[in-house]
Protein backbone atom coordinates (compact mmCIF):
# COMPACT_ATOMS: atom_id res chain seq x y z
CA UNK A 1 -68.85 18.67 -0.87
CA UNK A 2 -67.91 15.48 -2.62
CA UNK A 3 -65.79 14.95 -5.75
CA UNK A 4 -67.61 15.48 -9.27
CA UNK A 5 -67.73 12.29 -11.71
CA UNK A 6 -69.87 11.68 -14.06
CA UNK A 7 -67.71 8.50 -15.53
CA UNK A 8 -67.04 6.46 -12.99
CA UNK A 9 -69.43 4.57 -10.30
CA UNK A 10 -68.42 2.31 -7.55
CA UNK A 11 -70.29 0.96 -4.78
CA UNK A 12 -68.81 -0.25 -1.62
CA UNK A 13 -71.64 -3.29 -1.17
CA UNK A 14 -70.48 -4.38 -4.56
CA UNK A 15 -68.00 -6.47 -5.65
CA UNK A 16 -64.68 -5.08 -6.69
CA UNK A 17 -64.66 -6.58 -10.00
CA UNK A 18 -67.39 -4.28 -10.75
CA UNK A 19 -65.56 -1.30 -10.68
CA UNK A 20 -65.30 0.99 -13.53
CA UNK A 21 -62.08 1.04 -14.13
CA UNK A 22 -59.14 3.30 -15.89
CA UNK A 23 -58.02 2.42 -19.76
CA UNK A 24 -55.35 -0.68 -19.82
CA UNK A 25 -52.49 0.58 -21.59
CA UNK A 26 -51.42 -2.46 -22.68
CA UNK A 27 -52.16 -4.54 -26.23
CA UNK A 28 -54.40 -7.64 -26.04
CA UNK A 29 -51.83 -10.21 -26.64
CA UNK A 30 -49.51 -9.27 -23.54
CA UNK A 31 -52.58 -8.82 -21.24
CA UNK A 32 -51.75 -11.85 -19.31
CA UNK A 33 -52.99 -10.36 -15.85
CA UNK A 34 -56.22 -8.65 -15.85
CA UNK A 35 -56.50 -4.95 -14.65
CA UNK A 36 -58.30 -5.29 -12.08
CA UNK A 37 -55.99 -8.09 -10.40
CA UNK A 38 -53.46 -5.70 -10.73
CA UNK A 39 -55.26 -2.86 -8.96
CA UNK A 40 -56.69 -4.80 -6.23
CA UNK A 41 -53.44 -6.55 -4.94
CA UNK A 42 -51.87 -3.14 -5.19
CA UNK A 43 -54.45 -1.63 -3.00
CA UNK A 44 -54.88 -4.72 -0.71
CA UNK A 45 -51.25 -4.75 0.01
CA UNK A 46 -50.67 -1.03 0.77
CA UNK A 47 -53.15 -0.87 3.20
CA UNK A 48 -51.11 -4.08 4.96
CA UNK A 49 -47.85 -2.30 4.76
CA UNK A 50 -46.27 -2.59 1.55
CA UNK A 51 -44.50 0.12 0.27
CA UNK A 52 -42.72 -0.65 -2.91
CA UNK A 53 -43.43 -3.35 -6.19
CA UNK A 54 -41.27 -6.30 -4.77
CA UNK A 55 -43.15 -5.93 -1.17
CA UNK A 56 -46.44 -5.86 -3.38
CA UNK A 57 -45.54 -9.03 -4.99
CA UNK A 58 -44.29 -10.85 -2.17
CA UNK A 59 -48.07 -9.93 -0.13
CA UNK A 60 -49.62 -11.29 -3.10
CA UNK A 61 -48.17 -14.80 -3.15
CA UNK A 62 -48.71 -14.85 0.65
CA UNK A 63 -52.54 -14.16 0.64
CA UNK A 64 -53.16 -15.57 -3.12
CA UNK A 65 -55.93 -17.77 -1.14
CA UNK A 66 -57.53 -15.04 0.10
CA UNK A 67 -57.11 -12.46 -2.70
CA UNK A 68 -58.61 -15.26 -5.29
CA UNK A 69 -62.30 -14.72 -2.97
CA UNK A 70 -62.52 -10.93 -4.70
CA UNK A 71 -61.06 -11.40 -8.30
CA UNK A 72 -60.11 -14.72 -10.40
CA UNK A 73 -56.13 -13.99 -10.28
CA UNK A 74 -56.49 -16.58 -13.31
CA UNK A 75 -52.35 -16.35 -14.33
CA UNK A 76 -51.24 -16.27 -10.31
CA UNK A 77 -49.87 -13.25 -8.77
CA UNK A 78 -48.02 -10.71 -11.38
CA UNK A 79 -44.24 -10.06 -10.82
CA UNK A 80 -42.98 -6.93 -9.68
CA UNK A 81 -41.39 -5.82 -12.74
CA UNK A 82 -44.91 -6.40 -14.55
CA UNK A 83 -47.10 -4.40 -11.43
CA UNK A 84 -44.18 -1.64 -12.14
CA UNK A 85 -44.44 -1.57 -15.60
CA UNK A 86 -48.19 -1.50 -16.02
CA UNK A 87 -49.13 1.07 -13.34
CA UNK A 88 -46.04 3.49 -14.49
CA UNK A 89 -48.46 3.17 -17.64
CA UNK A 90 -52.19 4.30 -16.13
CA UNK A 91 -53.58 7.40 -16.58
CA UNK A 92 -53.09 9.13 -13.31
CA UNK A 93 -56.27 11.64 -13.79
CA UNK A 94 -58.58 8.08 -14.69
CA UNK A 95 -56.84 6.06 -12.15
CA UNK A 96 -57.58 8.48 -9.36
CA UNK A 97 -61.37 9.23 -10.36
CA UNK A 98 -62.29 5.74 -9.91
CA UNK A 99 -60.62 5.34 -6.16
CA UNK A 100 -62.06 8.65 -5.39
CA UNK A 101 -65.41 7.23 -6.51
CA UNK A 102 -65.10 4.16 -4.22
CA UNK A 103 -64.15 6.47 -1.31
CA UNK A 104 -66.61 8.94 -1.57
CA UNK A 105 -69.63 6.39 -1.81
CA UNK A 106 -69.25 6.79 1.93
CA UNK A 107 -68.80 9.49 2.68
CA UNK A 108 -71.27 11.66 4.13
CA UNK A 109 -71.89 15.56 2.54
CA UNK A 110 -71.44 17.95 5.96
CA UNK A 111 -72.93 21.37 5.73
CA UNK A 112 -70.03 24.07 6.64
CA UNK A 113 -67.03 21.33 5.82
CA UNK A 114 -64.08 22.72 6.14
CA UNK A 115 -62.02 22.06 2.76
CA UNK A 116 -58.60 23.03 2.89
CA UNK A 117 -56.38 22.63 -0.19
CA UNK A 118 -52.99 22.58 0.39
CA UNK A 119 -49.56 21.12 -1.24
CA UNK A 120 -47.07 18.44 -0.75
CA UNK A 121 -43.86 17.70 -2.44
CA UNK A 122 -43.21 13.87 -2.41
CA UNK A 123 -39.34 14.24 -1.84
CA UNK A 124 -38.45 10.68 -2.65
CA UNK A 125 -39.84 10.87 -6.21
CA UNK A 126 -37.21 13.30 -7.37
CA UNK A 127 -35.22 11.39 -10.72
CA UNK A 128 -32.16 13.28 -10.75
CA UNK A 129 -30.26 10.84 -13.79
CA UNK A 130 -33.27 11.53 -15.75
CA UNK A 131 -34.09 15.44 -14.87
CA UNK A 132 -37.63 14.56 -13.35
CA UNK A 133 -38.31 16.97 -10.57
CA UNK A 134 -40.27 15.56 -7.51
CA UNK A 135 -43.93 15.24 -7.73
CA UNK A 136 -45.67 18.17 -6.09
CA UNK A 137 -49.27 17.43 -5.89
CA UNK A 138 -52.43 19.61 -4.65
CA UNK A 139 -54.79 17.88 -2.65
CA UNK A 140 -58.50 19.14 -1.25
CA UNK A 141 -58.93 17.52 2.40
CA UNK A 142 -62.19 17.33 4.12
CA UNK A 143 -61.35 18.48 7.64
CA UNK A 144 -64.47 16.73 9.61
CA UNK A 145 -65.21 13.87 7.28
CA UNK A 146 -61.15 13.05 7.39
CA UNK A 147 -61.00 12.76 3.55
CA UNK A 148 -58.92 13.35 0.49
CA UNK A 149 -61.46 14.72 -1.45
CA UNK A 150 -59.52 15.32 -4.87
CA UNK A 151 -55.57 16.30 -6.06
CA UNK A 152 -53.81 17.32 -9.04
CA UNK A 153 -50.21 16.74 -9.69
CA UNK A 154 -48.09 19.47 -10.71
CA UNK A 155 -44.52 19.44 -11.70
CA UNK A 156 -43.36 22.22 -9.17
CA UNK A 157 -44.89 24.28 -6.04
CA UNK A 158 -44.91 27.02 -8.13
CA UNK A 159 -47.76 25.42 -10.60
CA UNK A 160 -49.73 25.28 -7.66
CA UNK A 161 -51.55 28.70 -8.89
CA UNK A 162 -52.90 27.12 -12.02
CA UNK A 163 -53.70 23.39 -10.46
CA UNK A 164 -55.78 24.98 -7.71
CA UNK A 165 -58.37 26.00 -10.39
CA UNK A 166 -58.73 22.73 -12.00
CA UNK A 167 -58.60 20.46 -8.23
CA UNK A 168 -61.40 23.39 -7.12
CA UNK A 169 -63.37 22.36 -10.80
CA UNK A 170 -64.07 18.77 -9.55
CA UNK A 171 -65.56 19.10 -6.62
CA UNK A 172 -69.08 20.04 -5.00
CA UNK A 173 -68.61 23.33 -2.56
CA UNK A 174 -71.38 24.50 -2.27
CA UNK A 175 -72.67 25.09 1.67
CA UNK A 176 -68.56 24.76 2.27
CA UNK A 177 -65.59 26.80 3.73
CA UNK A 178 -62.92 26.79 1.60
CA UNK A 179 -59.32 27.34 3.26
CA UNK A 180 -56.49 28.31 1.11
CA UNK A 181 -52.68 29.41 2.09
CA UNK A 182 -50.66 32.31 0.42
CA UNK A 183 -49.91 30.53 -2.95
CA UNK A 184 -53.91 30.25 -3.67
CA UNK A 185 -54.51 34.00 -2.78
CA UNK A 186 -55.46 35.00 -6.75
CA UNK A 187 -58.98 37.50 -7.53
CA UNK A 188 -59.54 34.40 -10.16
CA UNK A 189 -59.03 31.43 -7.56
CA UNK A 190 -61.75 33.82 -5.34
CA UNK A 191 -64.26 34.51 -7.71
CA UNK A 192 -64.20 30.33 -8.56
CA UNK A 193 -64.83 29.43 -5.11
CA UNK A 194 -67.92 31.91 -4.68
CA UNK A 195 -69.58 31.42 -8.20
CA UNK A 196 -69.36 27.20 -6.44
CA UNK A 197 -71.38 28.85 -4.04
CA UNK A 198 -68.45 28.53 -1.25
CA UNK A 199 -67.21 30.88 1.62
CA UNK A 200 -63.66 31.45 1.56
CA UNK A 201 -60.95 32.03 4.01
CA UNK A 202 -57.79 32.70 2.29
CA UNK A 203 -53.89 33.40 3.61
CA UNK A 204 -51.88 36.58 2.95
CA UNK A 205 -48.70 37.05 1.95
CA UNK A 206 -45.88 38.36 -0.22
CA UNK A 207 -47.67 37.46 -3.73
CA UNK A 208 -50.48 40.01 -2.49
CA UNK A 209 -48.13 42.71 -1.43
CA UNK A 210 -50.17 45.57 -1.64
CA UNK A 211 -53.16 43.98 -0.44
CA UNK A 212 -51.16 42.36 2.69
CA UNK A 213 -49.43 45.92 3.83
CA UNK A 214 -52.74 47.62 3.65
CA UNK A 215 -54.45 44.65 5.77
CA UNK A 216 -51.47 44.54 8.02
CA UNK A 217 -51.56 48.19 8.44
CA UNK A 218 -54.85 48.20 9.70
CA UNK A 219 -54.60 45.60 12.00
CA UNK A 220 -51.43 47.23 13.81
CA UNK A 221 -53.64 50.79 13.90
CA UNK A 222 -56.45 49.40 15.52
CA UNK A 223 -54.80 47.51 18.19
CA UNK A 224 -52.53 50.48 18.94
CA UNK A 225 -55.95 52.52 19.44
CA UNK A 226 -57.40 49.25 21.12
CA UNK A 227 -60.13 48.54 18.49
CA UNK A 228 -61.69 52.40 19.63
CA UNK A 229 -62.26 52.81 16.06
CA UNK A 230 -63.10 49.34 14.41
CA UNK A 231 -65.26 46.50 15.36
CA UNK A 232 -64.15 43.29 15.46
CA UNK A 233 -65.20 40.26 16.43
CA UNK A 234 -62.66 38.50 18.92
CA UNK A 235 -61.90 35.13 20.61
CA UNK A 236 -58.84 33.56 22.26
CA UNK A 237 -57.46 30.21 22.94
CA UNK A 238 -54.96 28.81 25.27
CA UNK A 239 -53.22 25.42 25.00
CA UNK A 240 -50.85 24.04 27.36
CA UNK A 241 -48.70 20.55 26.21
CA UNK A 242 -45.67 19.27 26.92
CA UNK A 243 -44.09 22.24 28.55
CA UNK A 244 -45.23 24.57 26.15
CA UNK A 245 -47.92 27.19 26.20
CA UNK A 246 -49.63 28.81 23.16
CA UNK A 247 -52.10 31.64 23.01
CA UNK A 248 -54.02 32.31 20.01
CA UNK A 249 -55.82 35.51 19.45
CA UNK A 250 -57.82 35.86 16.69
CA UNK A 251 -59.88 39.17 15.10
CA UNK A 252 -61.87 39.42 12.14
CA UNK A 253 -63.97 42.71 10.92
CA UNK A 254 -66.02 44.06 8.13
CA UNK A 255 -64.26 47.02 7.96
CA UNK A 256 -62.84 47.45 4.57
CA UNK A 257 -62.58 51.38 3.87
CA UNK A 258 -58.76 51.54 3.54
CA UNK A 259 -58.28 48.63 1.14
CA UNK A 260 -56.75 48.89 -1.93
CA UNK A 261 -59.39 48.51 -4.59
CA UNK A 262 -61.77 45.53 -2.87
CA UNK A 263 -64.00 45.12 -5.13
CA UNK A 264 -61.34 42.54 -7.58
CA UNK A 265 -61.92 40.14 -5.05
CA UNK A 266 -65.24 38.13 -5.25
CA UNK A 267 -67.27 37.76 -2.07
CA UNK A 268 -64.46 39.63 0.07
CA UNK A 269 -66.28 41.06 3.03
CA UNK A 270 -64.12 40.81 6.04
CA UNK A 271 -60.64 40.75 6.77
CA UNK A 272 -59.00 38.71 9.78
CA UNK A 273 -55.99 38.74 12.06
CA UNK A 274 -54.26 35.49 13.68
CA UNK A 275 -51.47 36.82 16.42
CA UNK A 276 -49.71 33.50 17.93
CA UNK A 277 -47.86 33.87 20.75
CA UNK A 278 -45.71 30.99 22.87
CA UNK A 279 -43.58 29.79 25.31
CA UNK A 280 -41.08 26.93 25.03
CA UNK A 281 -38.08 25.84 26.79
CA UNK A 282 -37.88 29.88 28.02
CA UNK A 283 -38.12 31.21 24.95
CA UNK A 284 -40.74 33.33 23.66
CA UNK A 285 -42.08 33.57 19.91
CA UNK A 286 -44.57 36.01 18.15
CA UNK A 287 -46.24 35.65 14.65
CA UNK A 288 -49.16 37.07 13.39
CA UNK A 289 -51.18 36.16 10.17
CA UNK A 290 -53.10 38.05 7.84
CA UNK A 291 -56.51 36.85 5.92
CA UNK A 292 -59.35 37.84 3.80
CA UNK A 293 -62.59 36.32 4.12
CA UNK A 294 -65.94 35.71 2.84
CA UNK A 295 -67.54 34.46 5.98
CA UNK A 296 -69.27 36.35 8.42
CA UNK A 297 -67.38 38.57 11.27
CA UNK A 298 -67.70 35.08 13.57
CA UNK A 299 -64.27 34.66 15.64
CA UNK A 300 -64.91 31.46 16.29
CA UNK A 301 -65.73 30.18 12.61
CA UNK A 302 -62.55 32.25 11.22
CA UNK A 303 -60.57 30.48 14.35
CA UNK A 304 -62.10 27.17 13.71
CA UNK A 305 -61.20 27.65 9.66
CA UNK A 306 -57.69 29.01 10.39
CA UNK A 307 -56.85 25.91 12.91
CA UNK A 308 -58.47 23.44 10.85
CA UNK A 309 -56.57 24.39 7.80
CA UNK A 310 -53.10 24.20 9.85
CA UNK A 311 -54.41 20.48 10.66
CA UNK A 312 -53.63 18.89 7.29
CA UNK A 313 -50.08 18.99 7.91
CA UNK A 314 -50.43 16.72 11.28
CA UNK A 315 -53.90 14.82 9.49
CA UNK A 316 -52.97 14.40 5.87
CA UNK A 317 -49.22 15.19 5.34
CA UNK A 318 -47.44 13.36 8.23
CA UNK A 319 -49.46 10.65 8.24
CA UNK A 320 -48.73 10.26 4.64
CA UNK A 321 -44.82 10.39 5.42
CA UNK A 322 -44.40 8.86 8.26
CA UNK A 323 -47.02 5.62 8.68
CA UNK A 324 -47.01 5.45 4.19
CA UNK A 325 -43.38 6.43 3.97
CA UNK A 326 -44.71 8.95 1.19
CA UNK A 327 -41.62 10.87 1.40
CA UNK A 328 -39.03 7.91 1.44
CA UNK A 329 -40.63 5.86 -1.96
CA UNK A 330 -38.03 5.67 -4.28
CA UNK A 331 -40.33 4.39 -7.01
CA UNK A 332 -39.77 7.26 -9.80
CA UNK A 333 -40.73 5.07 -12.94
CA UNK A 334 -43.61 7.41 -15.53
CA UNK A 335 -46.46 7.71 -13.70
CA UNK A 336 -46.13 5.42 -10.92
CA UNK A 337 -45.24 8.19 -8.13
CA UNK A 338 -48.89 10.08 -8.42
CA UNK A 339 -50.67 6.63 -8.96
CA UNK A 340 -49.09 5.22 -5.59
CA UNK A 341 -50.29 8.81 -4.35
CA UNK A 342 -53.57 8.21 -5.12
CA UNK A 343 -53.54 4.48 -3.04
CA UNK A 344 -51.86 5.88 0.01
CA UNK A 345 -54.70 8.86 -0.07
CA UNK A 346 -57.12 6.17 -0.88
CA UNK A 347 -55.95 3.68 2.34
CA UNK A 348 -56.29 6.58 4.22
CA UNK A 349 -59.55 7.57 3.76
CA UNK A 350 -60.66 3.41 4.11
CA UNK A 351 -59.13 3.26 7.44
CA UNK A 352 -60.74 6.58 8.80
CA UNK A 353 -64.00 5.55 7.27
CA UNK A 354 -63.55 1.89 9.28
CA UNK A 355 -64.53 3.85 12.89
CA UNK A 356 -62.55 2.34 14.76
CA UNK A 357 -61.06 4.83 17.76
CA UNK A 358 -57.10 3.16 17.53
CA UNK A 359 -54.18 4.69 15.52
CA UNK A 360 -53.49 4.24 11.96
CA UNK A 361 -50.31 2.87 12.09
CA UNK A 362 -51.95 -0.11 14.27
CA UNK A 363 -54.93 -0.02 12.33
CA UNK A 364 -52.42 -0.60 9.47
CA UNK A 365 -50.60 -3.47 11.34
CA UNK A 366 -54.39 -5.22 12.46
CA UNK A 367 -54.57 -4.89 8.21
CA UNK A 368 -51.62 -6.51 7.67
CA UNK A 369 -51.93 -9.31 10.17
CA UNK A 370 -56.01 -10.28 10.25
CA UNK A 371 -57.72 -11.14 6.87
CA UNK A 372 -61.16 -9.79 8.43
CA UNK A 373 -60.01 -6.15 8.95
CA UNK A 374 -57.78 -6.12 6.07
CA UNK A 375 -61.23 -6.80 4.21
CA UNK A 376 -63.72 -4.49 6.51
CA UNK A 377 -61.18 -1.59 5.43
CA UNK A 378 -60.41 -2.39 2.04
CA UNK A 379 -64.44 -3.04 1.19
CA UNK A 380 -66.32 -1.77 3.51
């Protein structure tokens, strides 16, 4: 289930310094703060709060005493034109393999995870007076373990067909459910996740066309001849919050006789139905959802895959934008938008891994204001 990397090692119990660490860009002569300075008082100070270089520097000559007990800091605390300027410069791909690595020393391999890859557009990053479009990256969460497994920038949501591939080539599926939306739904994005030796559950949509409308047709037959025809397995959920009331209904089947040509699609063996219905303020809504599936005809797993997947917008993507500010950074500078990614994902996964039962935003403030927890999250 975890991240592939033959390169890189980290352990938690060790000291930071002796983490493997991505290429310095920079020539010998102007290396006047080591690397590894760099990245630890960019990590320490993100998990306290900061959010941009001049924040970063100005946590760094505040807790200098306490940063100088987990790396030498020989030259003093760099300036924030110099933190900009050399992490604009790192290799995003070598940068991110070796927090992954530190992350994923924890984390515990969970037979059935549910790993849903999904996109998000950082909106913030967008360089219009230099014709940059916004960083749109790919990343592969681990639904029970609460981890950002993996991501791949791409330069638009429309890339996300060919990053998929390459996010799905780094990690360890095998014994997992793999949960993809519309945009993923490809015969060649299928047959990866199987030959992993992964289940899929994948979305329907317009980029499918035939294959939706024959799905969809089926569905709306058999529920106008109330299933008399085709079994399915079945399970419903109600939840009530706030005023509002949801029912989910959710069918899966192995019946596949009136699909267009099934056999393109490696490991497909059931198709599955999500009809949403709910209540609020008075007014009713409707929506139904179409999915194939390599799983077996279990309502509950498909329900359990379907709801999990819908998760990383509340687990991974507004937690991201609203406790990291992911969406507001302005920093735009080279590579310096997927880098700062790659910490925020990385703080993330520290502070669920610290077990605590309190909120991340005050888990972030405890970070900020107590030495102790800033160091139990940042090592462990």
């Amino acid at each position: 289930m975890l991240a592939r990397n033959d390169s890189w090692s980290f352990s938690c119990q060790r000291p930071f310094l002796s983490i493997s660490r991505p290429e310095d860009p920079r020539i010998e002569r102007n290396k006047r703060h080591a690397l590894a300075d760099l990245v630890l008082l960019t990590i320490c100070a993100v998990v306290s709060g900061a959010d941009g270089w001049e924040a970063i520097e100005d946590f760094g000559r505040e807790k200098l005493d306490w940063l100088r007990q987990f790396a030498p800091f020989d030259n003093g605390v760099p300036s924030d034109d110099c933190l900009a300027n050399v992490i604009a410069r790192l290799s995003p791909k070598g940068f991110q393999a070796c927090l992954l690595s530190w992350t994923q020393s924890v984390a515990e391999v969970t037979d059935g995870e549910v790993i849903a890859v999904d996109g998000k557009t950082a909106r913030g990053s967008r360089d219009r007076r230099r014709g940059r479009q916004p960083l749109h990256r790919v990343s592969a969460w681990a639904c029970t373990n609460r981890l950002v497994l993996s991501q791949v920038a791409t330069s638009e949501k429309s890339n996300e067909i060919t990053a998929i591939p390459k996010l799905l080539e780094l990690l360890e599926l095998r014994g997992c459910l793999v949960t993809i939306d519309a945009m993923g739904c490809q015969t060649a994005i299928a047959a990866q996740i199987v030959a992993q030796g992964a289940d899929d559950v994948l979305g329907l949509k317009g980029n499918q066309s035939a294959l939706q409308e024959a799905v969809e047709d089926d569905w709306t037959v058999a529920q106008q001849a109330d299933f008399a025809h085709v079994q399915a397995d079945f399970i419903e959920k109600l939840d009530k919050d706030h005023g509002r009331m949801e029912v989910r209904r959710y069918w899966i089947t192995e019946d596949l006789r009136t699909l267009p040509d099934p056999a393109r699609w490696a490991g497909l063996r059931r198709i599955g139905m999500v009809e949403r219905t709910g209540v609020s303020d008075g007014k009713e809504s409707l929506e139904r959802r179409y999915f194939i599936n390599s799983i077996p005809a279990d309502a509950a797993r498909f329900a359990r895959a379907v709801r999990e997947h819908r998760g990383v917008e509340n687990r991974l993507h507004w937690r991201l934008d609203v406790i990291f500010g992911d969406d507001a950074s302005r920093i735009r500078k080279g590579q310096a938008p997927a880098i700062l990614t790659s910490v925020r994902h990385l703080s993330m996964n520290r502070f669920d891994q610290e077990g605590s039962a309190i909120r991340l935003a005050k888990k972030r403030r405890k970070a900020a204001w107590n030495d102790d927890d800033r160091a139990k999250v940042v090592f462990g």
